[in-house]
Protein backbone atom coordinates (compact mmCIF):
# COMPACT_ATOMS: atom_id res chain seq x y z
CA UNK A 1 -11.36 34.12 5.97
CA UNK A 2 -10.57 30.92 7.27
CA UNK A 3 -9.39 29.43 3.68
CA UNK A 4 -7.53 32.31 3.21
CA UNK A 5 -5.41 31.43 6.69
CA UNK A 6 -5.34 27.96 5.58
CA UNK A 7 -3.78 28.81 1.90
CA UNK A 8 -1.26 31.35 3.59
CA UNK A 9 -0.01 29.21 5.75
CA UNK A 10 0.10 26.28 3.37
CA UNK A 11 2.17 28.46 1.30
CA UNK A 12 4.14 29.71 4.27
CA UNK A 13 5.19 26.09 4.54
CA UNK A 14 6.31 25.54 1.22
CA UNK A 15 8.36 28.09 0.97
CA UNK A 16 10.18 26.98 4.23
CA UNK A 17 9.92 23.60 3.64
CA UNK A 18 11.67 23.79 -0.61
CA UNK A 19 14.50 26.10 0.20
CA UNK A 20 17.44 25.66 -2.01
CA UNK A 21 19.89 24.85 0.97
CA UNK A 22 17.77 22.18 2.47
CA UNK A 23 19.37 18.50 2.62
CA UNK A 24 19.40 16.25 -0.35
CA UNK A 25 17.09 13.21 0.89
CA UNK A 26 17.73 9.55 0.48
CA UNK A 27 14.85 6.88 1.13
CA UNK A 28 15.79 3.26 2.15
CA UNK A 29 13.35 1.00 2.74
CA UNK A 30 13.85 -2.67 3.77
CA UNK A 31 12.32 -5.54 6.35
CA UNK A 32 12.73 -6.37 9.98
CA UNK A 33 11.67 -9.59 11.65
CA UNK A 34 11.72 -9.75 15.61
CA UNK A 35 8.94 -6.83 16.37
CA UNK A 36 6.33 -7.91 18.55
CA UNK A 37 4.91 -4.69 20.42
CA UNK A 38 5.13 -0.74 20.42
CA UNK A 39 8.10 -2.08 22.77
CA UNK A 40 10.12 -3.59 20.10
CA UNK A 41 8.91 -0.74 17.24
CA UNK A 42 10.25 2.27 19.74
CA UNK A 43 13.59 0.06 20.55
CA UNK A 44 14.09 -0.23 16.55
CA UNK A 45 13.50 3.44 15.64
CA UNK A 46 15.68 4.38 18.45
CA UNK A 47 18.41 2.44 17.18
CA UNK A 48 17.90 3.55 13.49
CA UNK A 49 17.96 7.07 14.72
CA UNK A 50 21.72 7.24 15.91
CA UNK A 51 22.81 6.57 12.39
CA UNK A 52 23.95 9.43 10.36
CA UNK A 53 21.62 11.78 8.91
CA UNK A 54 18.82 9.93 9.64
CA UNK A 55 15.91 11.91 9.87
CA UNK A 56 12.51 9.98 10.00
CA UNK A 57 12.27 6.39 10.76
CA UNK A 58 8.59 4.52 10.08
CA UNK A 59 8.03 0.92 10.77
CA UNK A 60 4.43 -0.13 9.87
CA UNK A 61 2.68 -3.59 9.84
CA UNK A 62 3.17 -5.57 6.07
CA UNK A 63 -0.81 -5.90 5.57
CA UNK A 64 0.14 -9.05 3.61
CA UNK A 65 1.12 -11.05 6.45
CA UNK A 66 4.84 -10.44 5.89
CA UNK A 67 7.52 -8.94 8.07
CA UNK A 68 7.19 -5.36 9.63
CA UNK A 69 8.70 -2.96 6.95
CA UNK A 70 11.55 -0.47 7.36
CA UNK A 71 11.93 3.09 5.91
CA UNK A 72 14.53 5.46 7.06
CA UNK A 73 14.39 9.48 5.56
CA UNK A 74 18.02 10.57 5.53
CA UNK A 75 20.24 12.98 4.29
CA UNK A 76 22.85 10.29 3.85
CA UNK A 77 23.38 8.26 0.82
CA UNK A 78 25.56 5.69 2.02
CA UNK A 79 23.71 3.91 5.18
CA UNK A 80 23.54 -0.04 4.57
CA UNK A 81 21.97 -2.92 5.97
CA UNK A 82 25.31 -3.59 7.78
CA UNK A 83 25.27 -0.15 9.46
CA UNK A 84 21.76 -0.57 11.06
CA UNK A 85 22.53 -4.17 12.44
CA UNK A 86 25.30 -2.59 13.72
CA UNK A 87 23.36 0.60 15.07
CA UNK A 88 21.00 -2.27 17.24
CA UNK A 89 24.10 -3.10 19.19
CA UNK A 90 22.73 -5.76 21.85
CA UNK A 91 19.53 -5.68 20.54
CA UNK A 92 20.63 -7.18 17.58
CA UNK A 93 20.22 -10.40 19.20
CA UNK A 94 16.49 -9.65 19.18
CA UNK A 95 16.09 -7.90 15.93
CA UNK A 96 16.58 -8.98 12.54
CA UNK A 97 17.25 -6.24 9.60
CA UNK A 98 16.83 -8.33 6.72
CA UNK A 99 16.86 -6.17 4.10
CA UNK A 100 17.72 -2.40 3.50
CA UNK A 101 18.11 -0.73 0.17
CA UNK A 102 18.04 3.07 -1.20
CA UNK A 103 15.11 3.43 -3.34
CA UNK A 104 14.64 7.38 -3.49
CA UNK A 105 17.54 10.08 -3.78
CA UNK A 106 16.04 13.18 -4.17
């Protein structure tokens, strides 16, 4: 009983989840240099949030040793690296976008 409650509502999911009006959705991914703390993360995926159609923002750690990495889920193909400098406003003092680039339109 219990995997049958588990498929139906896996299945319930899909079929809200692939509906043939949902969004198109772009992936950008790219590199910020200035975050520190949970702080700084929180401040930067605030920021990224206000541009538009900007869905999901992630910023994880680069296990390599490099900068924190960027990726913004929207349903807007045209956000650039100039747009989410400019959505940090102040805080752009603090926090460096150094790269953002559309890798995924689905």
């Amino acid at each position: 009983m219990k995997h049958l409650l588990t498929l139906l509502l896996s299945l319930l999911f899909t079929a809200t989840s692939c509906t043939a009006g949902d969004p198109v959705k772009f992936v950008y991914q790219g590199e910020v240099a200035g975050i520190m703390c949970i702080h700084c993360t929180n401040k930067v995926e605030a920021a990224m949030k206000k541009l538009p159609g900007v869905q999901i923002v992630k910023i994880t750690r680069n296990e390599k040793g490099g900068l924190p990495r960027l990726e913004l889920i929207a349903t807007n193909a045209a956000i650039t690296r100039e747009d989410a400098v400019k959505a940090l406003g102040d805080d752009a003092k603090m926090y460096d976008i150094r790269s953002l680039k559309l890798v995924k339109g689905q």
